[in-house]
C-alpha atoms as a PDB file:
ATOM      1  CA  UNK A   1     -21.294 -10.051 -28.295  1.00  0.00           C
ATOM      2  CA  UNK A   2     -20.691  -6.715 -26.868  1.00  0.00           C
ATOM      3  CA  UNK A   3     -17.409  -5.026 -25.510  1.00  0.00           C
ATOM      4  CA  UNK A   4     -18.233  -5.260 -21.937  1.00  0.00           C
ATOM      5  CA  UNK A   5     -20.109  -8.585 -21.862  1.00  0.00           C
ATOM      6  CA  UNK A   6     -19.125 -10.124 -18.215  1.00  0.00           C
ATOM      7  CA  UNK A   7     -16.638 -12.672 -18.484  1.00  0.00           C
ATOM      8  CA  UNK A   8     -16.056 -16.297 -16.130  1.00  0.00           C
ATOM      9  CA  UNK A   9     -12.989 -14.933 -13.615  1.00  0.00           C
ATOM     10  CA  UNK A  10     -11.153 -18.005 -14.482  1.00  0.00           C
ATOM     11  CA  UNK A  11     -10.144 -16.584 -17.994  1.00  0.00           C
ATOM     12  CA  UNK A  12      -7.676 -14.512 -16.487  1.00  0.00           C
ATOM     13  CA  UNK A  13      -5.306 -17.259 -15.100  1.00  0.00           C
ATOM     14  CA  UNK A  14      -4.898 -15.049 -11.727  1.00  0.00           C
ATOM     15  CA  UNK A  15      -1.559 -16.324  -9.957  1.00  0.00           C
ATOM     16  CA  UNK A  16      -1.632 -14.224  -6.885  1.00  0.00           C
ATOM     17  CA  UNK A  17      -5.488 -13.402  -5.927  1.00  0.00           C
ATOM     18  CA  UNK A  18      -8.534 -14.958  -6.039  1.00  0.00           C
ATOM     19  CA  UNK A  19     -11.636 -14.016  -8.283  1.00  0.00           C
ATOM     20  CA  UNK A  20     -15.405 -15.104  -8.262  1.00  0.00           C
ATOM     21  CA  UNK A  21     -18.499 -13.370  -9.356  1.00  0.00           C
ATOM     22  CA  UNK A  22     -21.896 -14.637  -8.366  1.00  0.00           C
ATOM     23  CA  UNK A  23     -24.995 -13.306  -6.964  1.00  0.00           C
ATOM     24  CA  UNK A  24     -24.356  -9.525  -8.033  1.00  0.00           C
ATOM     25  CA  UNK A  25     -21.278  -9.937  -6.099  1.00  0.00           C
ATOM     26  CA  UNK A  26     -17.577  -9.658  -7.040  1.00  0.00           C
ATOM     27  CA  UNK A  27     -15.298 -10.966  -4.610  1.00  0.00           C
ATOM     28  CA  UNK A  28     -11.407 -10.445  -4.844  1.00  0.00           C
ATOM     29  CA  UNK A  29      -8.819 -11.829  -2.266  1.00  0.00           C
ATOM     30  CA  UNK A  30      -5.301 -11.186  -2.158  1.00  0.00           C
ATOM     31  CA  UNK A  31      -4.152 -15.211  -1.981  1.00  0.00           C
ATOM     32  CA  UNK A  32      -0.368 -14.899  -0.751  1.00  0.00           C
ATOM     33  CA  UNK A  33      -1.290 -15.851   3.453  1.00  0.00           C
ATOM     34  CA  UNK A  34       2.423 -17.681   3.847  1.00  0.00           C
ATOM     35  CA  UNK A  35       3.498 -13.611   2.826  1.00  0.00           C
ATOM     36  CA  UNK A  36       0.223 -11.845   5.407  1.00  0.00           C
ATOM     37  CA  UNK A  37      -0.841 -10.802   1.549  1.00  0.00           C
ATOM     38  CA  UNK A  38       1.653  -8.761   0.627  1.00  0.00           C
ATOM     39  CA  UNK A  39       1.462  -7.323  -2.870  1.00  0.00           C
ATOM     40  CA  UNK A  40       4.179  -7.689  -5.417  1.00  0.00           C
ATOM     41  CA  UNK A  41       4.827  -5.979  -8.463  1.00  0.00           C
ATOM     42  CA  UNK A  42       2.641  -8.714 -10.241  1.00  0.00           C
ATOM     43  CA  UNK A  43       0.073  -8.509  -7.693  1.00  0.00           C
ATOM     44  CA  UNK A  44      -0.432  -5.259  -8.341  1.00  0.00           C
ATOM     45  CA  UNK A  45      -0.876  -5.733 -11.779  1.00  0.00           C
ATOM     46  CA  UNK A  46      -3.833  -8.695 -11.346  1.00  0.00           C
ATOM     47  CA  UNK A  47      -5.706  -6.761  -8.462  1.00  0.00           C
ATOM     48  CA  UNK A  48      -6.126  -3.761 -11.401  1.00  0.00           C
ATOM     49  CA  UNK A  49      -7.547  -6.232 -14.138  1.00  0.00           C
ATOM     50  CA  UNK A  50      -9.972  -7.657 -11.557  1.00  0.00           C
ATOM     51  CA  UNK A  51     -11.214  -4.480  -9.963  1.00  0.00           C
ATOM     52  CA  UNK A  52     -11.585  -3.089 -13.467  1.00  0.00           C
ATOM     53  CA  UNK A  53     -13.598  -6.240 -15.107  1.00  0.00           C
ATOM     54  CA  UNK A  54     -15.981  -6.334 -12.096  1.00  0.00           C
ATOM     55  CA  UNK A  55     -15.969  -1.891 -12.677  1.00  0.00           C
ATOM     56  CA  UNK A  56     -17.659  -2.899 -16.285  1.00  0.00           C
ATOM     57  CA  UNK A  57     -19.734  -6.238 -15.533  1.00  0.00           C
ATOM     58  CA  UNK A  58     -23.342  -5.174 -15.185  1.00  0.00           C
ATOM     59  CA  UNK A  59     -23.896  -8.334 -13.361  1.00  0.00           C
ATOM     60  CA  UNK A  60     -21.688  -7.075 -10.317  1.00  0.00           C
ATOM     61  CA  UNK A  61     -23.014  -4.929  -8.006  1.00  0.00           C
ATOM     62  CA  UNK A  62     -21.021  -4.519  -5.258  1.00  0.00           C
ATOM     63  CA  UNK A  63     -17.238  -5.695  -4.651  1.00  0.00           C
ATOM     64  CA  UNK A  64     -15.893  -7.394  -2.041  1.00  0.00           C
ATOM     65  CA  UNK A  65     -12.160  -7.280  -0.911  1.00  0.00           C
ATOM     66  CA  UNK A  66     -10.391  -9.193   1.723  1.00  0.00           C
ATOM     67  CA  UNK A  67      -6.988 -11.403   1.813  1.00  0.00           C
ATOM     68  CA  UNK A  68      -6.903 -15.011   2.247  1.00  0.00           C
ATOM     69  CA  UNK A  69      -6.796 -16.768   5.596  1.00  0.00           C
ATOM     70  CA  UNK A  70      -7.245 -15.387   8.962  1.00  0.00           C
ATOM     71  CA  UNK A  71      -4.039 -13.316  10.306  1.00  0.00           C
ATOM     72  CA  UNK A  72      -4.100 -10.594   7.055  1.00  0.00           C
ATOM     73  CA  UNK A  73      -6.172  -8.658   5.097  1.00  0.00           C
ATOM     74  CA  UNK A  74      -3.247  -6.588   3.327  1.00  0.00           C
ATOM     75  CA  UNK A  75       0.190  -5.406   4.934  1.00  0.00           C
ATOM     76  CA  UNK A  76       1.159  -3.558   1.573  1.00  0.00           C
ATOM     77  CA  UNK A  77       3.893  -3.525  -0.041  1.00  0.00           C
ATOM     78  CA  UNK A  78       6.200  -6.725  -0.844  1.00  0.00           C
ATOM     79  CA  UNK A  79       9.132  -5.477   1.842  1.00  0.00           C
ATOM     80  CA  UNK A  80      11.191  -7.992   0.368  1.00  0.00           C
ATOM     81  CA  UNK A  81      11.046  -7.145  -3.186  1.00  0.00           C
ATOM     82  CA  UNK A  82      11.830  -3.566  -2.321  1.00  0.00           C
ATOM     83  CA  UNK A  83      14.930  -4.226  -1.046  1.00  0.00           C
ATOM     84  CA  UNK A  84      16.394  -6.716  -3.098  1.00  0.00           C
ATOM     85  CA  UNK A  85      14.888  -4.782  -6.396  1.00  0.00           C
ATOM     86  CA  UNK A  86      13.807  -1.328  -6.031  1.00  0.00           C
ATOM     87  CA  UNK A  87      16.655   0.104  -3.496  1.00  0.00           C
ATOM     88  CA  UNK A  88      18.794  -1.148  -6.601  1.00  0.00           C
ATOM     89  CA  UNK A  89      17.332   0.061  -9.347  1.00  0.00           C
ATOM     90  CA  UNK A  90      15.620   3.049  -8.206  1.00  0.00           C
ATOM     91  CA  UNK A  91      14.093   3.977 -11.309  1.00  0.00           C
ATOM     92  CA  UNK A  92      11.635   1.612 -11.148  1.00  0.00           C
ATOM     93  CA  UNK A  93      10.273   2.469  -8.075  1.00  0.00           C
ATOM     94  CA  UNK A  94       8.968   5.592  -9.856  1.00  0.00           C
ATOM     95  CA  UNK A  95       7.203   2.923 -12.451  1.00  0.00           C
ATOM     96  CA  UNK A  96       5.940   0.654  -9.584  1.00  0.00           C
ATOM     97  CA  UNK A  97       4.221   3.514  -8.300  1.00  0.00           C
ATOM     98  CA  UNK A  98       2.554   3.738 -11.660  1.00  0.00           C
ATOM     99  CA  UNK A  99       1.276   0.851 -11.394  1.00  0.00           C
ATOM    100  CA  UNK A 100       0.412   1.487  -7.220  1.00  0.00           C
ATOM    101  CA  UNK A 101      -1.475   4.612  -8.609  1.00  0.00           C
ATOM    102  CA  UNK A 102      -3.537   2.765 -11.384  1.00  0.00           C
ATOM    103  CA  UNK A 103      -4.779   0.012  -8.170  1.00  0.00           C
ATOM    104  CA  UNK A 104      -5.792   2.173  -5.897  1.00  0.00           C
ATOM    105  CA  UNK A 105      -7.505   4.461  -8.516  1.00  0.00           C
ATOM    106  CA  UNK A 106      -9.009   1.227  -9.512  1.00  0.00           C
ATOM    107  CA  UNK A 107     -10.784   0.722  -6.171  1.00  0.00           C
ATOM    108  CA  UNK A 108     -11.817   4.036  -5.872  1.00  0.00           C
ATOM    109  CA  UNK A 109     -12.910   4.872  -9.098  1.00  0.00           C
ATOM    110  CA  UNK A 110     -14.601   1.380  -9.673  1.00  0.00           C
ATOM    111  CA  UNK A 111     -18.345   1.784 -10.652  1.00  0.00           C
ATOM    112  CA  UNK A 112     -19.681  -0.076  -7.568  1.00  0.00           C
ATOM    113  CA  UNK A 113     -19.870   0.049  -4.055  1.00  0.00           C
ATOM    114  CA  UNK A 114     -16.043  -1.487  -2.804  1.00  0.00           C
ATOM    115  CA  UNK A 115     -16.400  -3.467   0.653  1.00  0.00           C
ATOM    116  CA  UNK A 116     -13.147  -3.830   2.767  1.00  0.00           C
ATOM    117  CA  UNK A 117     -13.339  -7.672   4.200  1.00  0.00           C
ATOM    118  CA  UNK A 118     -10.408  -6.654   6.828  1.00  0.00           C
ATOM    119  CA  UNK A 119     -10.591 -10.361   8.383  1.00  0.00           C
ATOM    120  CA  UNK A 120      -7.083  -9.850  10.076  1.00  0.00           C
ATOM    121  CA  UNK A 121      -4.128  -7.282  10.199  1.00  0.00           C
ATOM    122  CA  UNK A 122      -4.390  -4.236   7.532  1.00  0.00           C
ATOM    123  CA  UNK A 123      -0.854  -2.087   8.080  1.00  0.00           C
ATOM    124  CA  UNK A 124       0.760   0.003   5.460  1.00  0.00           C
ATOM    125  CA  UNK A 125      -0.833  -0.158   1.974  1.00  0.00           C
ATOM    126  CA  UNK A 126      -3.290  -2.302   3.734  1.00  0.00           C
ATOM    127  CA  UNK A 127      -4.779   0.138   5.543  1.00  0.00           C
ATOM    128  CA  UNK A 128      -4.312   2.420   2.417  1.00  0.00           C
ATOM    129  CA  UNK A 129      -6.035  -0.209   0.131  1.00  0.00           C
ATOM    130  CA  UNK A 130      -8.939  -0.377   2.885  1.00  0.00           C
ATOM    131  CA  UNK A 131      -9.222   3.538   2.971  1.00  0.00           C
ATOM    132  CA  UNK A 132      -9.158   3.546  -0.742  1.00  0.00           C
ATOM    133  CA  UNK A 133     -12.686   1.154  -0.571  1.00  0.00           C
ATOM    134  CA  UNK A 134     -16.198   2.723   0.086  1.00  0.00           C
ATOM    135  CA  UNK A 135     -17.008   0.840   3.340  1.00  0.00           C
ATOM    136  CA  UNK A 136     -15.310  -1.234   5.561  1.00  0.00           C
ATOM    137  CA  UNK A 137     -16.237  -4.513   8.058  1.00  0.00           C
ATOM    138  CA  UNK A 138     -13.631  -5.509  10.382  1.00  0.00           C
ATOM    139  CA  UNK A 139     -12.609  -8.717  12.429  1.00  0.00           C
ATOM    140  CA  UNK A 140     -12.543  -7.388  15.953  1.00  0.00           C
ATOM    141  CA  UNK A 141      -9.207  -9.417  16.970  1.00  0.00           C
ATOM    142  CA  UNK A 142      -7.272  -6.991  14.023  1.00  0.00           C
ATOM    143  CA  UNK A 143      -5.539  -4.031  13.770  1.00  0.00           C
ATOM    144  CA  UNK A 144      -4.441  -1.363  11.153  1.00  0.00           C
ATOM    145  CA  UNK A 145      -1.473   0.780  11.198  1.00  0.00           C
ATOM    146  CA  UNK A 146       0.630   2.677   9.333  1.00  0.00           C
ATOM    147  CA  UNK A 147       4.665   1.604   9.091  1.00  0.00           C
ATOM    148  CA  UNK A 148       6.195   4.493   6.704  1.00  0.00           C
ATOM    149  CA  UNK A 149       8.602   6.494   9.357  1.00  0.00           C
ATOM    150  CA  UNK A 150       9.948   2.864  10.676  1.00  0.00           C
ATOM    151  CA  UNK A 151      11.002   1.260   7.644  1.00  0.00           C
ATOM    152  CA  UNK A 152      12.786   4.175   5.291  1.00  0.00           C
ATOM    153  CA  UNK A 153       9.033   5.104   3.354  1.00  0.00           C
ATOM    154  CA  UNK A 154       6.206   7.997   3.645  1.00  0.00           C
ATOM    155  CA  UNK A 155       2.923   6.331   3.476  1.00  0.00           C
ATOM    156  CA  UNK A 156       1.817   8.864   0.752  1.00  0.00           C
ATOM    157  CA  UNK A 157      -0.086   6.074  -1.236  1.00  0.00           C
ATOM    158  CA  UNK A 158      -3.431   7.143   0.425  1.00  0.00           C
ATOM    159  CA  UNK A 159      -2.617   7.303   3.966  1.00  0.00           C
ATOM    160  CA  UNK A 160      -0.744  11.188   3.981  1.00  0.00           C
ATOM    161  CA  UNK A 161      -4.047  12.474   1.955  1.00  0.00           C
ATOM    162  CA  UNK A 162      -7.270  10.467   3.575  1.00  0.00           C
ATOM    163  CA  UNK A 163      -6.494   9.882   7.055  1.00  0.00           C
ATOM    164  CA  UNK A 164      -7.226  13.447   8.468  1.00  0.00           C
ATOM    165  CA  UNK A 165     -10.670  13.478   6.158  1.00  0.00           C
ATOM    166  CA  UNK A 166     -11.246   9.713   7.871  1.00  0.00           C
ATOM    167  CA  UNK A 167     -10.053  10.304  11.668  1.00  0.00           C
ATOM    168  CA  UNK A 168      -9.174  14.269  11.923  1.00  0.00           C
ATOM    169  CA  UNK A 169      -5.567  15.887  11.546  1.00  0.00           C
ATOM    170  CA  UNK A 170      -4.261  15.228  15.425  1.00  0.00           C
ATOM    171  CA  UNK A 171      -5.599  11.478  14.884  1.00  0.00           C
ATOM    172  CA  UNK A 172      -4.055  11.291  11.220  1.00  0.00           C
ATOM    173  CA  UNK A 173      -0.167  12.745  12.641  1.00  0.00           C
ATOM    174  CA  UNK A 174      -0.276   9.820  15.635  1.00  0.00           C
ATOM    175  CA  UNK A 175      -0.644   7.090  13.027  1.00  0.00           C
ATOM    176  CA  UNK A 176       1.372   8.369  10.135  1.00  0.00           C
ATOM    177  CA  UNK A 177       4.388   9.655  13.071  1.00  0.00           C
ATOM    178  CA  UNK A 178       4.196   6.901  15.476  1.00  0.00           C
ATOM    179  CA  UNK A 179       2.881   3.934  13.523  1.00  0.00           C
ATOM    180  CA  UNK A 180       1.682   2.247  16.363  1.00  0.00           C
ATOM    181  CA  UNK A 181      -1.132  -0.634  15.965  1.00  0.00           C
ATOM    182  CA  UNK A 182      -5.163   0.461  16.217  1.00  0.00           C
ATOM    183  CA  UNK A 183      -7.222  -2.413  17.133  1.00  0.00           C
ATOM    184  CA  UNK A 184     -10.527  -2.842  15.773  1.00  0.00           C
ATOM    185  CA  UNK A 185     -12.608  -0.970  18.523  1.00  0.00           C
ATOM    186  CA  UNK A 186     -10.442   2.224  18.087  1.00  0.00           C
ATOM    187  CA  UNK A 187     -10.757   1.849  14.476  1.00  0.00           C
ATOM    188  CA  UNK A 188     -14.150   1.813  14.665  1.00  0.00           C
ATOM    189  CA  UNK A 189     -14.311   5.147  17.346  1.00  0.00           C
ATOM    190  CA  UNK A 190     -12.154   6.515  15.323  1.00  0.00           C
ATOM    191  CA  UNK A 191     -14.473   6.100  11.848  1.00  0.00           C
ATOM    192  CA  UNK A 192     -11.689   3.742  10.326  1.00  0.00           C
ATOM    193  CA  UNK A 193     -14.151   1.078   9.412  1.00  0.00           C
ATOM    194  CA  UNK A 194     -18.241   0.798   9.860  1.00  0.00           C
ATOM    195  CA  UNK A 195     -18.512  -1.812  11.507  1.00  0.00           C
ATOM    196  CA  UNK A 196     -16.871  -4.533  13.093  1.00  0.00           C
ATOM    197  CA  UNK A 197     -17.535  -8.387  14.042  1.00  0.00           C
ATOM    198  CA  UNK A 198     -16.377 -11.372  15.858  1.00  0.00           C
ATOM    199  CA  UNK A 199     -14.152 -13.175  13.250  1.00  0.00           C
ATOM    200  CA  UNK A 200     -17.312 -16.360  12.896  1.00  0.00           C
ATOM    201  CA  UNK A 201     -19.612 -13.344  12.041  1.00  0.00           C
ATOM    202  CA  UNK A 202     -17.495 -10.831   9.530  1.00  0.00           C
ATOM    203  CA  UNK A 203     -19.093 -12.895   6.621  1.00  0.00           C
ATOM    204  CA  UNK A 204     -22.558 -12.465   7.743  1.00  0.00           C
ATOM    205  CA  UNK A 205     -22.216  -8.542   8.219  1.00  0.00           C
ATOM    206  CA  UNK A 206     -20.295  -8.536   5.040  1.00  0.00           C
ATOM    207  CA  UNK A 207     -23.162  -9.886   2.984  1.00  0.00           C
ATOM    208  CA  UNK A 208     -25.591  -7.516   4.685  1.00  0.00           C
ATOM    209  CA  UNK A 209     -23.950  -4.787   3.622  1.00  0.00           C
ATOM    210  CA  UNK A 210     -23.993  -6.894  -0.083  1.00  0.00           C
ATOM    211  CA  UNK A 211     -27.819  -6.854  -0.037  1.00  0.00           C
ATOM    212  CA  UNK A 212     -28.636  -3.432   0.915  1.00  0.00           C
ATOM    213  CA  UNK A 213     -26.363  -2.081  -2.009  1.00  0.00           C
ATOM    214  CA  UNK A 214     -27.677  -4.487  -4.241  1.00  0.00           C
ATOM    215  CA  UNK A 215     -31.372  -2.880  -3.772  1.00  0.00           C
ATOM    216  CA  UNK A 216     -30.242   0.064  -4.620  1.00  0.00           C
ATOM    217  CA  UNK A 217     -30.842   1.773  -8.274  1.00  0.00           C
ATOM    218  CA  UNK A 218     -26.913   0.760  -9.638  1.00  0.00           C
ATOM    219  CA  UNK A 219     -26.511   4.656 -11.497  1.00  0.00           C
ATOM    220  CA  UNK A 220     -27.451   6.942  -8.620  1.00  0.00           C
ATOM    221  CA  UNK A 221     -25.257   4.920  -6.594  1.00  0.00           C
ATOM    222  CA  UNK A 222     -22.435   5.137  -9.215  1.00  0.00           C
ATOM    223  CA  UNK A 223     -22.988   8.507  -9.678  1.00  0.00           C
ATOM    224  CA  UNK A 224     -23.470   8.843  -5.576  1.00  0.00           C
ATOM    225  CA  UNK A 225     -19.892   7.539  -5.419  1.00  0.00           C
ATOM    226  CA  UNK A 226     -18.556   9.610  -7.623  1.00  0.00           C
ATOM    227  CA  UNK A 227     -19.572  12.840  -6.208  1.00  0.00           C
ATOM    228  CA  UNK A 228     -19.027  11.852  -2.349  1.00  0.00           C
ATOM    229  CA  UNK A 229     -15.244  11.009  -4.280  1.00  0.00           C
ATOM    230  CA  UNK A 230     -14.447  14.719  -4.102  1.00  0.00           C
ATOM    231  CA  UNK A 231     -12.609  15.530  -1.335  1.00  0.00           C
ATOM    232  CA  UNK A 232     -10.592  12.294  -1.984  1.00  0.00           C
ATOM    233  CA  UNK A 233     -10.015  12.834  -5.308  1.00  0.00           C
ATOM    234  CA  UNK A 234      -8.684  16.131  -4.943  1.00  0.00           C
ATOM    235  CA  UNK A 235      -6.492  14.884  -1.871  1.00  0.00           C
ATOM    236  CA  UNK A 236      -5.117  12.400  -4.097  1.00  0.00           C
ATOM    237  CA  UNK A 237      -4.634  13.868  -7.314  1.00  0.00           C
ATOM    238  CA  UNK A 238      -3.011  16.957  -6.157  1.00  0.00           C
ATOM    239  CA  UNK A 239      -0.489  14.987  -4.491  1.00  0.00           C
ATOM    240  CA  UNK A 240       0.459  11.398  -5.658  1.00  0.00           C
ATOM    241  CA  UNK A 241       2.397  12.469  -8.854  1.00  0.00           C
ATOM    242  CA  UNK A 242       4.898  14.333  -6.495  1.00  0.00           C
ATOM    243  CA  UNK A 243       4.835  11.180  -4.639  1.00  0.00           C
ATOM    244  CA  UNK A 244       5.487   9.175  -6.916  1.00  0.00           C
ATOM    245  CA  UNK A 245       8.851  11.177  -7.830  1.00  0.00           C
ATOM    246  CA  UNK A 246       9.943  11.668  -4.756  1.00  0.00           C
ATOM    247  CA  UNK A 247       9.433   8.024  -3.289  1.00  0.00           C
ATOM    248  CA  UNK A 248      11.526   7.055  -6.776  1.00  0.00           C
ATOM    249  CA  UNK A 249      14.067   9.177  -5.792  1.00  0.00           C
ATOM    250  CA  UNK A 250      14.370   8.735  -1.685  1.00  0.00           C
ATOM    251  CA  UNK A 251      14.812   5.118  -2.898  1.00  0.00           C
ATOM    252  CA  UNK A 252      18.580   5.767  -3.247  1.00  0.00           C
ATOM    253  CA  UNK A 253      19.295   7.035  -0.265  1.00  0.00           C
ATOM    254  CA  UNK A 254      19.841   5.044   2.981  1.00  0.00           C
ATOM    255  CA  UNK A 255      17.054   5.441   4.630  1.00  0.00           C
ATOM    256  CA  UNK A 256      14.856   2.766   3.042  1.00  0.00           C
ATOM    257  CA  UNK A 257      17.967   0.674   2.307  1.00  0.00           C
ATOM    258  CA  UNK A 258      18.482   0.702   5.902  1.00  0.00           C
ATOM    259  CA  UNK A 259      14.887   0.191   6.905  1.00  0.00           C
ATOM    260  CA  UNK A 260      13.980  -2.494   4.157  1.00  0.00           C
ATOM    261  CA  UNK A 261      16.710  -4.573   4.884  1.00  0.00           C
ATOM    262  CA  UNK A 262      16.130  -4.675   8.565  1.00  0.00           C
ATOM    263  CA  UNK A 263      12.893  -5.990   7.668  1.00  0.00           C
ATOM    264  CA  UNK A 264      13.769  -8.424   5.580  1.00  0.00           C
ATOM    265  CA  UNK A 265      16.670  -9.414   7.880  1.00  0.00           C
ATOM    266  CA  UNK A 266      14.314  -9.112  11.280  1.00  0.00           C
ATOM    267  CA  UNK A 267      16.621  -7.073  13.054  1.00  0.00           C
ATOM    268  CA  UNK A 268      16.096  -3.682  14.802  1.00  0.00           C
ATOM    269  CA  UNK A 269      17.280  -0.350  13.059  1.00  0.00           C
ATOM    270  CA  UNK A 270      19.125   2.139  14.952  1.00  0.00           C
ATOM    271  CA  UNK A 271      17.197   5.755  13.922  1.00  0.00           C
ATOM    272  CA  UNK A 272      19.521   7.517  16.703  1.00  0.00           C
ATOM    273  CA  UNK A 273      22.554   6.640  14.496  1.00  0.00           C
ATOM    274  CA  UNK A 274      20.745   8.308  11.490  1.00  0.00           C
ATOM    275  CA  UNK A 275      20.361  11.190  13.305  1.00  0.00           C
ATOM    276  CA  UNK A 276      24.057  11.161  14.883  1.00  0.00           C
ATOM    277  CA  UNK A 277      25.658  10.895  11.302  1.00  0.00           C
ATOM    278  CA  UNK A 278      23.715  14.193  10.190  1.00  0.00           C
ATOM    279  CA  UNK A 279      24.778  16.386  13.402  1.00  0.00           C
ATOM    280  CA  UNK A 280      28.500  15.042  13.313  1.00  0.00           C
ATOM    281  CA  UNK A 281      28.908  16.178   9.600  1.00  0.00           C
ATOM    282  CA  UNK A 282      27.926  12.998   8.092  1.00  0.00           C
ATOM    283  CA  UNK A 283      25.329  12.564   4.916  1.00  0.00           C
ATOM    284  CA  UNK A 284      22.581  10.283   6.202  1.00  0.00           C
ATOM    285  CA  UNK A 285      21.730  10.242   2.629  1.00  0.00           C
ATOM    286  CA  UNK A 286      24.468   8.182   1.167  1.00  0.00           C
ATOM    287  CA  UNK A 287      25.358   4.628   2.491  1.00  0.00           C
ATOM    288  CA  UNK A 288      28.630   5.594   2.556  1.00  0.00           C
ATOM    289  CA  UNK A 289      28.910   8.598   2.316  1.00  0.00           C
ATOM    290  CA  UNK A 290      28.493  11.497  -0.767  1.00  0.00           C
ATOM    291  CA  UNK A 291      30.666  10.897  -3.906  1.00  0.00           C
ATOM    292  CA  UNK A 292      33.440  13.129  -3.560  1.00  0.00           C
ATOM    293  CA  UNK A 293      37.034  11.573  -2.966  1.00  0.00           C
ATOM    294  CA  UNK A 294      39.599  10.811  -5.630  1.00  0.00           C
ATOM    295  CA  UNK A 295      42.156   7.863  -5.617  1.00  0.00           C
ATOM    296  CA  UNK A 296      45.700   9.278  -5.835  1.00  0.00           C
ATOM    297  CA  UNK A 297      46.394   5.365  -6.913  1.00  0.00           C
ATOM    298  CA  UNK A 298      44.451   4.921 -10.351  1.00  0.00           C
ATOM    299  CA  UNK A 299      42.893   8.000 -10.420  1.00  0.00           C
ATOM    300  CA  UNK A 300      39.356   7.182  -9.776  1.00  0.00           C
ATOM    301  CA  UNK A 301      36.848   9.869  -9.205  1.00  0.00           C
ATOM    302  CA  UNK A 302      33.682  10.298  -6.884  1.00  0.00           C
ATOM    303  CA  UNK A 303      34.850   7.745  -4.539  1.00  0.00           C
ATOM    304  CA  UNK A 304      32.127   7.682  -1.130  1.00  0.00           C
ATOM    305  CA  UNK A 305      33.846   9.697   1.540  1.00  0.00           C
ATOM    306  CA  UNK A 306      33.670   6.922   4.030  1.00  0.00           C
ATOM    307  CA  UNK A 307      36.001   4.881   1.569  1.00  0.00           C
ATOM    308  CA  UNK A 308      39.262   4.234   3.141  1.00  0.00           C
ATOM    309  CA  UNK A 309      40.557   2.144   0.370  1.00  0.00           C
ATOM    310  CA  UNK A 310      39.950   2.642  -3.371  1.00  0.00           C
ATOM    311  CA  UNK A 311      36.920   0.706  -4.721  1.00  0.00           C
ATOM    312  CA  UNK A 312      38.484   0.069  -7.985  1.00  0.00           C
ATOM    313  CA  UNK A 313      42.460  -0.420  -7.492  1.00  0.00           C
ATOM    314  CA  UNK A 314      42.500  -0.833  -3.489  1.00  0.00           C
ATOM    315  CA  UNK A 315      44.445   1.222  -2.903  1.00  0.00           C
ATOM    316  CA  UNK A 316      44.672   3.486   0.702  1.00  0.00           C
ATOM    317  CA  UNK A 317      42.644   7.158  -0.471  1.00  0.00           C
END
């Protein structure tokens, strides 16, 4: 027995994704469809054990990623979680993103050839996740996107440091600024993705991408990947630490509280009044306002400004 002897994909006891190996192939889904394969914290943490077994198993030789059914590949983030967890306890946002950081370093440090199965919409860290893999084949009835400035985030999980190298800066500002959908035939224009397919096909194009990589010799092309890495590694590493403190920190203000919320609760949020607060001497930062009033009542200090009655005694501040 050796230390990196390949091992059967059901020994892991994934919950949330999907794992096979056979034919030099890895394949990993994302298997939360009733969700459009969303990741949660726990997600997270499976989609780094499989990426990483299939990194070390000689008898994979290219990896396939995709999400389960037909309407999603990936649309990030769990929106839900965020709000009712990490706009509460802020602190572990900045561990999240640890684990964030390890997946997507997982994908594009793996030692083979990562193949982004986009069989329906890839938004967010979907479209991250995708950009994170070596190539890509998608459905032509999907679209990517970006959501960050529309729901209280900054896509800086691979979109902020890959897009311009992908699309070109002017390209890279409409997507991250005005998060509006690209449909498959832009994407591809665009050099998004390499190819794209009617959905009945994406499988066969997918698995003729599987057989060219295959005959390839497997340590040039690791050490192909690697090198052709640089510009994205340097992207990356010079800038996701200070994203992952900020993002940690921006998680207490309103802004994603706000934004997340209005997700989860499918209503509209009003950026305007955002904006209005700030230029009529309000803190957009705080929900309700910074900590600075007193209660003449029981004496309670850094009260929210906005407070018109004490949180603590009730009484009128």
């Amino acid at each position: 027995m050796g230390y990196f002897d390949s091992k059967n994909p059901k020994e892991f006891g994934f919950k949330d994704i999907l794992y096979e190996k056979k034919d030099w192939r890895a394949k990993i889904t994302i298997n939360r469809p009733d969700s459009y394969n969303c990741y949660s914290t726990e997600t997270l943490k499976e989609l780094i054990a499989a990426f990483q077994d299939a990194s070390f198993d000689d008898k994979v030789a290219v990896v396939v990623y995709t999400g389960a059914g037909d309407k999603a590949f990936c649309t990030g983030g769990d929106v839900k979680e965020y709000a009712d967890t990490y706009t509460s306890q802020p602190r572990d946002y900045w561990k999240y993103m640890g684990l964030f950081r390890a997946y997507i370093e997982s994908i594009m440090n793996n030692g083979k050839v990562t193949i982004a199965r986009i069989n329906g919409i890839a938004v967010g860290g979907g479209n991250e996740s995708q950009l994170a893999c070596d190539l890509a084949v998608m459905s032509d009835n999907a679209y990517l996107g970006q959501v960050g400035t529309s729901v209280g985030s900054v896509a800086c999980g691979g979109a902020t440091q890959w897009l311009s190298i992908h699309v070109g800066d002017r390209r890279a500002r409409e997507m991250l600024f005005l998060n509006e959908r690209i449909p498959a035939q832009k994407a591809l224009e665009w050099g998004l993705v390499n190819y794209i397919a009617p959905p009945a096909e994406l499988d066969k194009k997918v698995d003729e991408l599987c057989e060219k990589v295959i005959n390839k010799f497997p340590e040039c092309t690791r050490y192909t990947k690697q090198q052709v890495n640089f510009w994205k590694e340097i992207a990356w590493n010079s800038t996701v630490g200070h994203a992952r403190d900020w993002l940690s920190t921006h998680f207490a203000c309103l802004e994603p509280n706000e934004g997340m919320n209005a997700f989860k609760e499918k209503r509209k949020v009003d950026f305007v009044k955002l904006r209005e607060k700030a230029v009529n001497g309000g803190s957009p930062e705080f929900m309700y306002g910074p900590y600075k009033k007193s209660c003449p009542g029981c004496g309670a200090k850094n009260l929210p400004t906005e407070f018109v009655y004490c949180g603590k005694c009730g009484a009128k501040i």
